[in-house]
C-alpha atoms as a PDB file:
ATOM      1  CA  UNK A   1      -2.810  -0.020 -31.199  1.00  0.00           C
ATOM      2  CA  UNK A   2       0.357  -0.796 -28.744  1.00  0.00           C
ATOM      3  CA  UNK A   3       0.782  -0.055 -25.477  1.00  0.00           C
ATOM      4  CA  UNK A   4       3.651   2.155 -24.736  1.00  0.00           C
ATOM      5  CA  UNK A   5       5.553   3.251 -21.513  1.00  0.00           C
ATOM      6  CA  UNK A   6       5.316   6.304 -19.800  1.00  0.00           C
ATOM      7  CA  UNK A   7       8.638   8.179 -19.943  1.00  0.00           C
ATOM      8  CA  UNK A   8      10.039   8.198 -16.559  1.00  0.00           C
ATOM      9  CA  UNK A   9      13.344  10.444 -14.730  1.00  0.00           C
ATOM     10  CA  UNK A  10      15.825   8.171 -13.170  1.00  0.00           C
ATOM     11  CA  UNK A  11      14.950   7.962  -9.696  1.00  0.00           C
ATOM     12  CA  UNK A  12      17.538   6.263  -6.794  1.00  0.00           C
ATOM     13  CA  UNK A  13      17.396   6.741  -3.007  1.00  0.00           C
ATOM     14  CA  UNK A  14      21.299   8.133  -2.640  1.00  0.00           C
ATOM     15  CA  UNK A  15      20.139  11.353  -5.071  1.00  0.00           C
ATOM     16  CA  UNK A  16      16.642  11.763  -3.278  1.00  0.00           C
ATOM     17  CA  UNK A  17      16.688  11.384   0.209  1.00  0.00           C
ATOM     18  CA  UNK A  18      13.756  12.539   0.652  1.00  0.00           C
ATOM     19  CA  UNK A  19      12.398   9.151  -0.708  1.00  0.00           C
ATOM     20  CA  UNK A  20      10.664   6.485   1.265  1.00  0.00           C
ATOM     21  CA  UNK A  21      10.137   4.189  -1.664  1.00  0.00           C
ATOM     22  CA  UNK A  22      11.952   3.818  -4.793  1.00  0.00           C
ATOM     23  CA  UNK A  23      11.342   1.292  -8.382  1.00  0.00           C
ATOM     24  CA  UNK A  24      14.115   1.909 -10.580  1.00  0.00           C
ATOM     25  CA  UNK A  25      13.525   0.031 -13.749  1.00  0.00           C
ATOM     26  CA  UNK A  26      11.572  -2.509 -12.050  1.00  0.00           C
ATOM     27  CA  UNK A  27      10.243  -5.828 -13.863  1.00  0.00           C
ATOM     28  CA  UNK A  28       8.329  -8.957 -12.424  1.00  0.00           C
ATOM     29  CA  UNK A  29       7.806 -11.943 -14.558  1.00  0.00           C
ATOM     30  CA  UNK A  30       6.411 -14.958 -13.488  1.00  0.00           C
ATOM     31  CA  UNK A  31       6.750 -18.794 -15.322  1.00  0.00           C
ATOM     32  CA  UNK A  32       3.228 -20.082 -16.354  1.00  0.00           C
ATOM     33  CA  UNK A  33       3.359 -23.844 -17.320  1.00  0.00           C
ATOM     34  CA  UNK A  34       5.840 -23.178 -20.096  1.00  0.00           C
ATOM     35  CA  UNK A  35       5.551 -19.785 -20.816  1.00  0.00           C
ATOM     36  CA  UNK A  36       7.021 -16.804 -18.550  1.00  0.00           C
ATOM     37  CA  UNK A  37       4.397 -13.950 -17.930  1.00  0.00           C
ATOM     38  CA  UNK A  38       6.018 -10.200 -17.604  1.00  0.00           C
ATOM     39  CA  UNK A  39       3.158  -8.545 -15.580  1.00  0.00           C
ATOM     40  CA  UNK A  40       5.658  -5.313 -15.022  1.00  0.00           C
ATOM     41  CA  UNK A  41       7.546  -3.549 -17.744  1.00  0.00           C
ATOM     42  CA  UNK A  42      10.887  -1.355 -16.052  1.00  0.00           C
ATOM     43  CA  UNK A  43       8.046   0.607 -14.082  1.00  0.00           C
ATOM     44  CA  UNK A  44      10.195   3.594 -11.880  1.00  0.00           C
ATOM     45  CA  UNK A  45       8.645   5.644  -9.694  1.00  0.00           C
ATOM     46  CA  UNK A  46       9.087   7.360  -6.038  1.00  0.00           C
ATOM     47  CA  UNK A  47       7.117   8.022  -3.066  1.00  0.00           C
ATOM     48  CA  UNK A  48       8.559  10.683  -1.800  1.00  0.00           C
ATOM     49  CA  UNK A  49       7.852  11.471   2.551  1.00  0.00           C
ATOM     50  CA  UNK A  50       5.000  13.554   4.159  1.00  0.00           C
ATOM     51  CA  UNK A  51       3.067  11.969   0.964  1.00  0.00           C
ATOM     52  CA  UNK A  52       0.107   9.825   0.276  1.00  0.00           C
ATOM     53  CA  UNK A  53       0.279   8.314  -3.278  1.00  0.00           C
ATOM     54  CA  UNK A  54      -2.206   6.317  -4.974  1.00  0.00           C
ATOM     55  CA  UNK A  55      -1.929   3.408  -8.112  1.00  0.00           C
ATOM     56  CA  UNK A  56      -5.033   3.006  -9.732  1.00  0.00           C
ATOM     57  CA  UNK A  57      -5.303   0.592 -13.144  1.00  0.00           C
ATOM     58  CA  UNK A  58      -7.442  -1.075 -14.796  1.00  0.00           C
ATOM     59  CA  UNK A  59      -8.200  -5.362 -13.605  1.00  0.00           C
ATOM     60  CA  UNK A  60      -4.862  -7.134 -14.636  1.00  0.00           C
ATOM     61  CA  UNK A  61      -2.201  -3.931 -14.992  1.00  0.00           C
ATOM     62  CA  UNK A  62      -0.181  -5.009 -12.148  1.00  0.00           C
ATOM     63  CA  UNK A  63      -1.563  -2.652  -8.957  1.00  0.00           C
ATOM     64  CA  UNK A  64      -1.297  -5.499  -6.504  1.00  0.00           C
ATOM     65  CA  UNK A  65       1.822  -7.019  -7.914  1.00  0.00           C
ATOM     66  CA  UNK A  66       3.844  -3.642  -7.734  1.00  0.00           C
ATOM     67  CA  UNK A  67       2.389  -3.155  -3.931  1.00  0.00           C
ATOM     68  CA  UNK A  68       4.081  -6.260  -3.145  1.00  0.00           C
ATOM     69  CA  UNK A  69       7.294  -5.552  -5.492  1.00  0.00           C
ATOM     70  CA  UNK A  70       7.563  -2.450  -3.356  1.00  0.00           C
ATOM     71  CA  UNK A  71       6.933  -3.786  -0.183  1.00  0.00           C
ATOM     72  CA  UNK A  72       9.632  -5.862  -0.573  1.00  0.00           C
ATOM     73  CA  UNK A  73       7.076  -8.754  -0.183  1.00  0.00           C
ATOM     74  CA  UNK A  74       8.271  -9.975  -3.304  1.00  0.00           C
ATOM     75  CA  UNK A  75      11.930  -9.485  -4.809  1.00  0.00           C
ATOM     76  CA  UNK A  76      11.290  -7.935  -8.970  1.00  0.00           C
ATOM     77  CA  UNK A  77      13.187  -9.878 -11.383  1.00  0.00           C
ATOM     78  CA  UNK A  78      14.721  -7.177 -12.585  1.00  0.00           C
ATOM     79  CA  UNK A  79      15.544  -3.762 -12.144  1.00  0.00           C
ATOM     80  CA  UNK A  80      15.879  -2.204  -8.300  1.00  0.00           C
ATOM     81  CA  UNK A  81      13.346  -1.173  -5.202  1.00  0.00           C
ATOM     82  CA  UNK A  82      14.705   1.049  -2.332  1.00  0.00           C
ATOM     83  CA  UNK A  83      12.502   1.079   0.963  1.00  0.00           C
ATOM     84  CA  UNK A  84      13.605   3.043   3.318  1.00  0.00           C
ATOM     85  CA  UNK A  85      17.225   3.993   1.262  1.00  0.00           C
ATOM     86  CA  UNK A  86      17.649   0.281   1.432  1.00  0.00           C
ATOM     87  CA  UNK A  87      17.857  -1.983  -1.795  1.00  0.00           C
ATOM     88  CA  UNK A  88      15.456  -5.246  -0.724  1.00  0.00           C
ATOM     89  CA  UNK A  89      17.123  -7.361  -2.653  1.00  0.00           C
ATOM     90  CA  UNK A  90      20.533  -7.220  -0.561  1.00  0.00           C
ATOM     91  CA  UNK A  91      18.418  -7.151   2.797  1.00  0.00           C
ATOM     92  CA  UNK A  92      18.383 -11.048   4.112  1.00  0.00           C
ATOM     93  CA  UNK A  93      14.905 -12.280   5.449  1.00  0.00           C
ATOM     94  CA  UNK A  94      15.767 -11.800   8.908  1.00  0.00           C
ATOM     95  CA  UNK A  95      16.415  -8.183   7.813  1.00  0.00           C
ATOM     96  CA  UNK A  96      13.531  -7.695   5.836  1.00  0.00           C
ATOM     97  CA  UNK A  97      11.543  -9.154   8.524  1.00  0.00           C
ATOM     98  CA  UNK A  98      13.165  -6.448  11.079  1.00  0.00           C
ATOM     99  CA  UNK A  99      12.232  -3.324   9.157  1.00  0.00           C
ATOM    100  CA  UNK A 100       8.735  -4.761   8.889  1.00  0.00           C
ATOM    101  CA  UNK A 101       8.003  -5.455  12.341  1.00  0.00           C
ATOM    102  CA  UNK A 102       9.581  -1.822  13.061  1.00  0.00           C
ATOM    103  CA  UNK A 103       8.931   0.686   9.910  1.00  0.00           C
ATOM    104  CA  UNK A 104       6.368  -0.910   7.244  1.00  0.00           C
ATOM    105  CA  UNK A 105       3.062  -1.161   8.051  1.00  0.00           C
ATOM    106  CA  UNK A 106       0.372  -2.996   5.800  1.00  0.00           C
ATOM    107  CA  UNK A 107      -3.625  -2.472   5.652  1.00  0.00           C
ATOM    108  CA  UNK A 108      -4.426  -5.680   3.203  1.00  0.00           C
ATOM    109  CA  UNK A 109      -7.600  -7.690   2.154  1.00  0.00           C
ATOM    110  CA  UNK A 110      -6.872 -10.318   4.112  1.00  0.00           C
ATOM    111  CA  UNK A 111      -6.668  -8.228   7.075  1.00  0.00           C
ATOM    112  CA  UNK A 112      -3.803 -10.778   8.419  1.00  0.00           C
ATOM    113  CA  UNK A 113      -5.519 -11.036  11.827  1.00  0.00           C
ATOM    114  CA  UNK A 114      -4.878 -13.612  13.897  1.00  0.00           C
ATOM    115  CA  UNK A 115      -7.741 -15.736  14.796  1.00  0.00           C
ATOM    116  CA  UNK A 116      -6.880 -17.146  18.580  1.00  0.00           C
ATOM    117  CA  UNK A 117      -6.352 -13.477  19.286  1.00  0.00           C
ATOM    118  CA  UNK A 118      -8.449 -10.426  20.569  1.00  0.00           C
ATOM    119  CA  UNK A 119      -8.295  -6.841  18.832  1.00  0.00           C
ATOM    120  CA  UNK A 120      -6.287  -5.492  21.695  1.00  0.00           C
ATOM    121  CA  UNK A 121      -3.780  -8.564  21.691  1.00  0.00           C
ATOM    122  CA  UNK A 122      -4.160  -8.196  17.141  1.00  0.00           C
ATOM    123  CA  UNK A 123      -2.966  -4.719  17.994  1.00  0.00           C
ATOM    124  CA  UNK A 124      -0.169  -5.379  20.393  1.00  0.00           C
ATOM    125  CA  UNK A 125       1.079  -8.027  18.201  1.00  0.00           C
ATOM    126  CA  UNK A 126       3.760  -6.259  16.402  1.00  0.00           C
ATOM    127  CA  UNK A 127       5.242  -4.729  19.432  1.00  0.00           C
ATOM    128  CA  UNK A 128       5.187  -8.200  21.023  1.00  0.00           C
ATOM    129  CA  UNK A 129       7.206  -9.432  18.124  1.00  0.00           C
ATOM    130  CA  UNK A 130       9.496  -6.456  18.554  1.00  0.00           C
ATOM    131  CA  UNK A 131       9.942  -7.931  21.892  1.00  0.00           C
ATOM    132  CA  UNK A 132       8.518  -4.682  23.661  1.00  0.00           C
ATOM    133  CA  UNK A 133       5.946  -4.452  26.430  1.00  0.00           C
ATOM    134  CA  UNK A 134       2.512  -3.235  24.932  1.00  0.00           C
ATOM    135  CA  UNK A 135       1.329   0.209  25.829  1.00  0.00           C
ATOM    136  CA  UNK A 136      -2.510  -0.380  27.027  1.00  0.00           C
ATOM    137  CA  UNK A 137      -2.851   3.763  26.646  1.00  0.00           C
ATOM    138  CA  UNK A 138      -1.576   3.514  22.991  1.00  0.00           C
ATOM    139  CA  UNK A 139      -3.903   0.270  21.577  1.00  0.00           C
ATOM    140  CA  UNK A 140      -6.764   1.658  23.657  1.00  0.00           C
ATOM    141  CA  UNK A 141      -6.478   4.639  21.914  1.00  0.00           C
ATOM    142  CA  UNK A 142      -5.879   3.344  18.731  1.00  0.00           C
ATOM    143  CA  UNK A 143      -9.065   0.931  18.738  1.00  0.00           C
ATOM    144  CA  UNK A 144     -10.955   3.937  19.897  1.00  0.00           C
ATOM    145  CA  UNK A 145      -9.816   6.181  17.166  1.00  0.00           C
ATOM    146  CA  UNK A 146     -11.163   3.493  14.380  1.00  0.00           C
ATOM    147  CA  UNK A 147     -14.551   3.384  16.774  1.00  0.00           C
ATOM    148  CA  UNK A 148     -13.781  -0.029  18.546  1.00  0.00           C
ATOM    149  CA  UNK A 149     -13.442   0.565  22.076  1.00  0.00           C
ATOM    150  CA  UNK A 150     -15.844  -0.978  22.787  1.00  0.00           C
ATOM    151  CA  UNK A 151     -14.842  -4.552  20.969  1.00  0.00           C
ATOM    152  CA  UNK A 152     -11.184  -4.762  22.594  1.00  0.00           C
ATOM    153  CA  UNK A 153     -11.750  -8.091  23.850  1.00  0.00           C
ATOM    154  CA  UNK A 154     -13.802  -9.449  20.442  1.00  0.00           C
ATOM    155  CA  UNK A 155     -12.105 -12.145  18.284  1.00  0.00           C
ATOM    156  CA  UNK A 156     -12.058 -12.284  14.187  1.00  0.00           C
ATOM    157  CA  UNK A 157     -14.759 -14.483  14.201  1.00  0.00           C
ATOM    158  CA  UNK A 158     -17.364 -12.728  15.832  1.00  0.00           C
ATOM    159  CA  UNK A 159     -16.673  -9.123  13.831  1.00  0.00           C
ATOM    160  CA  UNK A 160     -17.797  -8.297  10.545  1.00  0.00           C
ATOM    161  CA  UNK A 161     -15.362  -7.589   7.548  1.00  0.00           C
ATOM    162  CA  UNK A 162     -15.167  -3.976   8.533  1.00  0.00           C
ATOM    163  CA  UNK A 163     -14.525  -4.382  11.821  1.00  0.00           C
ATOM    164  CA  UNK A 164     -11.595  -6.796  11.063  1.00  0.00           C
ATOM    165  CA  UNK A 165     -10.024  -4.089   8.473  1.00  0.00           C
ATOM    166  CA  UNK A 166     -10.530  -1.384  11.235  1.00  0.00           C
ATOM    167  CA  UNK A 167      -8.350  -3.875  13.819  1.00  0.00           C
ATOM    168  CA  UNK A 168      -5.492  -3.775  10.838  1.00  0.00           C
ATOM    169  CA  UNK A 169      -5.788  -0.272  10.822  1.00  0.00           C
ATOM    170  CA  UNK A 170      -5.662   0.364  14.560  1.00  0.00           C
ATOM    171  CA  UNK A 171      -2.367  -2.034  14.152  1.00  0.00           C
ATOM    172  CA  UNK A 172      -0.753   0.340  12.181  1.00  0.00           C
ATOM    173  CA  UNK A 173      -1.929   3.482  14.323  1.00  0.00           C
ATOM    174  CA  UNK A 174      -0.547   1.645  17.214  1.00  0.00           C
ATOM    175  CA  UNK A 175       2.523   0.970  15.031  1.00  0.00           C
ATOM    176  CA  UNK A 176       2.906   4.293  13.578  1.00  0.00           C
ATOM    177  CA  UNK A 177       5.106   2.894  10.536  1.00  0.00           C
ATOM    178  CA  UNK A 178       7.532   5.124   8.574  1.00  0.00           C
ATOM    179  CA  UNK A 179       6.097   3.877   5.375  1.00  0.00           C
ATOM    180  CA  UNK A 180       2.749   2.372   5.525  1.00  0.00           C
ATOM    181  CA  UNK A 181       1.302  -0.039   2.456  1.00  0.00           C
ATOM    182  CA  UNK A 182      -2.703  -0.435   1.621  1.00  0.00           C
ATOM    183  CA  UNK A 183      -4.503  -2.330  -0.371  1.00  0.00           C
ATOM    184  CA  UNK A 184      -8.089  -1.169  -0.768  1.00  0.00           C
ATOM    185  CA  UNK A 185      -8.285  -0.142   2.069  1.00  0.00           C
ATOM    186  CA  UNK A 186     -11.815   1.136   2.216  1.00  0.00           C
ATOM    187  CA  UNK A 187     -13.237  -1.729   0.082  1.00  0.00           C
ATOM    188  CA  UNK A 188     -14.737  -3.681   2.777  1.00  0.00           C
ATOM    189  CA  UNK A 189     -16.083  -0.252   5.223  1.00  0.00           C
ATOM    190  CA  UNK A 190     -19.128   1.552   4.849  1.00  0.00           C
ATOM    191  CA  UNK A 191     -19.161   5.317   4.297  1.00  0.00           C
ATOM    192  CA  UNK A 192     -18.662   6.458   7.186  1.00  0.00           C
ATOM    193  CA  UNK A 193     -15.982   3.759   8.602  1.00  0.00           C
ATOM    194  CA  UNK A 194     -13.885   4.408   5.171  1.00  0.00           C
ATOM    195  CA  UNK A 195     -13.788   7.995   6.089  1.00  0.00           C
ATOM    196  CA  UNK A 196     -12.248   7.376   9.213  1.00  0.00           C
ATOM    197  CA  UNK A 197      -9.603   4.782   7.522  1.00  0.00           C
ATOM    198  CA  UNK A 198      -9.195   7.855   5.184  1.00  0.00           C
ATOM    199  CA  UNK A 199      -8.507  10.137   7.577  1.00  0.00           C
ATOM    200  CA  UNK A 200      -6.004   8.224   9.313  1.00  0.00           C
ATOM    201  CA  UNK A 201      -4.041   7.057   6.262  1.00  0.00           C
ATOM    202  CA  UNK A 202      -3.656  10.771   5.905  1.00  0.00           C
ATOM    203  CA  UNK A 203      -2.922  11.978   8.882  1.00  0.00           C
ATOM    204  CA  UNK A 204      -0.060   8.858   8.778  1.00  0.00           C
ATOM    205  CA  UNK A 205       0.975  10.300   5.724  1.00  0.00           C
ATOM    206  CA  UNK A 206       1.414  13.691   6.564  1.00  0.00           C
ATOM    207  CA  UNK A 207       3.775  12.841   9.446  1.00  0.00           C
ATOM    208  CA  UNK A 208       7.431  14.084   8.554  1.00  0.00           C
ATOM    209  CA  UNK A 209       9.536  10.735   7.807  1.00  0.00           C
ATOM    210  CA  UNK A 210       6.185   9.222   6.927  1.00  0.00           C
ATOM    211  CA  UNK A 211       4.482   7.676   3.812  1.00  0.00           C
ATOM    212  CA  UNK A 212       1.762   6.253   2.444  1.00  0.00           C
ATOM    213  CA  UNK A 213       1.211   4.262  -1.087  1.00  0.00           C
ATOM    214  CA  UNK A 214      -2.473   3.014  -1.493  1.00  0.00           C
ATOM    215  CA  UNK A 215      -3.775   0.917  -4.519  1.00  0.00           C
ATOM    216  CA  UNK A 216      -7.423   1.531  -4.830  1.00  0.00           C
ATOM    217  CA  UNK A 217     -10.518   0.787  -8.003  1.00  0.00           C
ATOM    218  CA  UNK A 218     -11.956   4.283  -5.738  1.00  0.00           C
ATOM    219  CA  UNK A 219     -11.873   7.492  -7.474  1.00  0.00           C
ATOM    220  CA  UNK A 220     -13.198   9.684  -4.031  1.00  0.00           C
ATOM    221  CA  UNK A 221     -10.220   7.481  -2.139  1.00  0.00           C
ATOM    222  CA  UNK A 222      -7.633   8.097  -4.825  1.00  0.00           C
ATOM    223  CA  UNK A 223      -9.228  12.083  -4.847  1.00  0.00           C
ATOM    224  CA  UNK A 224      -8.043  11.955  -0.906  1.00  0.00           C
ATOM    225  CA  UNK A 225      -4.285  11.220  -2.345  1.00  0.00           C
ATOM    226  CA  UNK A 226      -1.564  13.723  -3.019  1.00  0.00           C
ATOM    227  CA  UNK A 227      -0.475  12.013  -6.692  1.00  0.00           C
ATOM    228  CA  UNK A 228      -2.245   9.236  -8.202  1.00  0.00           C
ATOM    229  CA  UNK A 229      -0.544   6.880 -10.399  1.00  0.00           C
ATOM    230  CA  UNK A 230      -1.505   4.846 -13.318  1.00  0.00           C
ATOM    231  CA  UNK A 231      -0.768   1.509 -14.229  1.00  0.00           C
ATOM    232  CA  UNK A 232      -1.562   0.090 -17.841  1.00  0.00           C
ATOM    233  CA  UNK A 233      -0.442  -3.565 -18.663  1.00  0.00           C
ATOM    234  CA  UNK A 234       2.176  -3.445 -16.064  1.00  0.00           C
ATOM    235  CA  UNK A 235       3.748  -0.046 -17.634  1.00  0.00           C
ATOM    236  CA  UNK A 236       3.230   3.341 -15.872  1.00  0.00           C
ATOM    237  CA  UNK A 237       1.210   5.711 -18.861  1.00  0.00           C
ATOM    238  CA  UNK A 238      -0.121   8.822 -16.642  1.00  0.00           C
ATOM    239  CA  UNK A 239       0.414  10.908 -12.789  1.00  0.00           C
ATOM    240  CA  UNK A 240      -1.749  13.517 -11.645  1.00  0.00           C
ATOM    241  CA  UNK A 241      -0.740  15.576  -8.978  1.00  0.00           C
ATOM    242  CA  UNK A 242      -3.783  16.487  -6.125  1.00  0.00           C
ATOM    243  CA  UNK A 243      -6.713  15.382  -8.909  1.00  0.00           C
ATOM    244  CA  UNK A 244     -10.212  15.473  -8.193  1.00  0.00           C
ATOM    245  CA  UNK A 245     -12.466  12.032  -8.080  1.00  0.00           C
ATOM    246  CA  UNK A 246     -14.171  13.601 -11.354  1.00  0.00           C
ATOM    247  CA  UNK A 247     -10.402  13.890 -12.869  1.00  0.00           C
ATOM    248  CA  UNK A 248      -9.552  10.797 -11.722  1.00  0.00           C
ATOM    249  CA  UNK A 249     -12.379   8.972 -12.397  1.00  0.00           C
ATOM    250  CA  UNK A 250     -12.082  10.443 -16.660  1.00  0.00           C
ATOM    251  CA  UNK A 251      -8.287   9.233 -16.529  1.00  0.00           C
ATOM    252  CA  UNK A 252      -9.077   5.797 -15.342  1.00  0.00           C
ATOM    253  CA  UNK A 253     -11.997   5.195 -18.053  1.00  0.00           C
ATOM    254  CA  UNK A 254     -10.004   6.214 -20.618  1.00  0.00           C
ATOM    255  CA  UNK A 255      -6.993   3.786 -19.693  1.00  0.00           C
ATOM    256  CA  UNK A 256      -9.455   1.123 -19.162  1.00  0.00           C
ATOM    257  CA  UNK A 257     -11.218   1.798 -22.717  1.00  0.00           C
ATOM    258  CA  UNK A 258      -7.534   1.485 -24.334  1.00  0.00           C
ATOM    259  CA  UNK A 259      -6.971  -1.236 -22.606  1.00  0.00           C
ATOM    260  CA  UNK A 260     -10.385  -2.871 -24.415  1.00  0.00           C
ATOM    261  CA  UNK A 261      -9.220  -1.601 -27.364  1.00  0.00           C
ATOM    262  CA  UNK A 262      -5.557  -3.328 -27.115  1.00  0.00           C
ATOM    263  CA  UNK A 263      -7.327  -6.335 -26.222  1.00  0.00           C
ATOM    264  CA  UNK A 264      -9.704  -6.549 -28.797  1.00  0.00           C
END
């Protein structure tokens, strides 16, 4: 049994405006000792604004490779990404830098806190490095929104793993990013924190001139999502529009038993 692409419309920023993010016939290859590794296969796709999409795939299809692809974290080795109407590959890294201090936001793993720092001075980062004067009303409320008022002057070290990924988020609140990238973003919250992050990766998304592309394993997260997208062996095989976690949840065990089968 072969894996097989999904077929995909021609998609490009100058037709659509209404996109945020654009793959046109995107590839990413990587060299392995001797051997080159194609972990995308001319994947296109758009987010389009007021939108929060998801990409869910089995371990090893690509999710985290076409965040960063899209991001413009990392340049594909073939084919085109738009973010923003821009193509990344002509931006320079002083560019790309610019838009991502200013219009991308990220909610990652790693959190990307900085240690030395408290969550208020985590939070004012970005505008610091936009060479703007922090708003104390706007952090204050954004820590308070993600339930950490009263931690504004706590450091990395002494929070838990939720409480870091709730600093990110109150980053990007604070931020309020045209397009806004997350990576699990629940993975590391308890219920009740990860409906909050939920909420507010909505209400983000929901913004005119706003978007929102998630990669999540969670079928109630990806449920919360106006498309979901899914990612086989780097290709792009299915989209559901507004799917429930049940829905979601049958699509991604059926990829994931192909995928054994392929395999096998």
């Amino acid at each position: 049994m072969t894996t097989t692409p999904l077929q995909q419309p021609d998609t490009h920023a100058d037709r659509q405006p209404s996109s945020m993010v654009t793959a046109s016939d995107v590839t990413k290859t990587y060299q392995a000792g001797n051997r080159s590794l194609e972990i995308l296969h001319g994947v296109s796709l758009e987010v389009r604004t007021s939108e929060m999409c998801a990409v869910m795939g089995p371990s090893g299809s690509g999710k985290s490779t076409l965040l960063y692809c899209l991001a413009g974290l990392e340049q594909p080795s073939t084919g085109e990404v738009r973010l923003l109407g821009k193509p990344t590959h002509q931006l320079s890294r002083a560019a790309s830098a610019k838009m991502r201090r200013a219009e991308v936001g990220f909610v990652f793993q790693s959190y990307n806190l900085v240690p030395s720092l408290t969550a208020f001075e985590n939070v004012a980062l970005p505008m610091r490095l936009r060479g703007e004067r922090p708003d104390r009303s706007v952090i204050e409320n954004a820590l308070a929104t993600v339930g950490l008022a009263a931690q504004s002057n706590a450091r990395p070290a002494v929070m838990s793993g939720g409480e870091q990924q709730r600093v990110a988020l109150a980053r990007v609140l604070a931020q309020q990013p045209r397009v806004l990238f997350a990576d699990e973003p629940t993975g590391a919250l308890d219920t009740a924190s990860g409906e909050v992050v939920l909420s507010e990766l909505r209400q983000i998304a929901h913004q005119p001139g706003q978007s929102v592309l998630t990669v999540t394993h969670d079928p109630q997260v990806a449920a919360r999502c106006d498309r979901v997208l899914f990612l086989r062996d780097g290709y792009l095989v299915r989209e559901l529009a507004a799917p429930s976690a049940e829905l979601v949840a049958e699509t991604l065990t059926e990829i994931t038993e192909v995928n054994s089968v392929v395999r096998s």
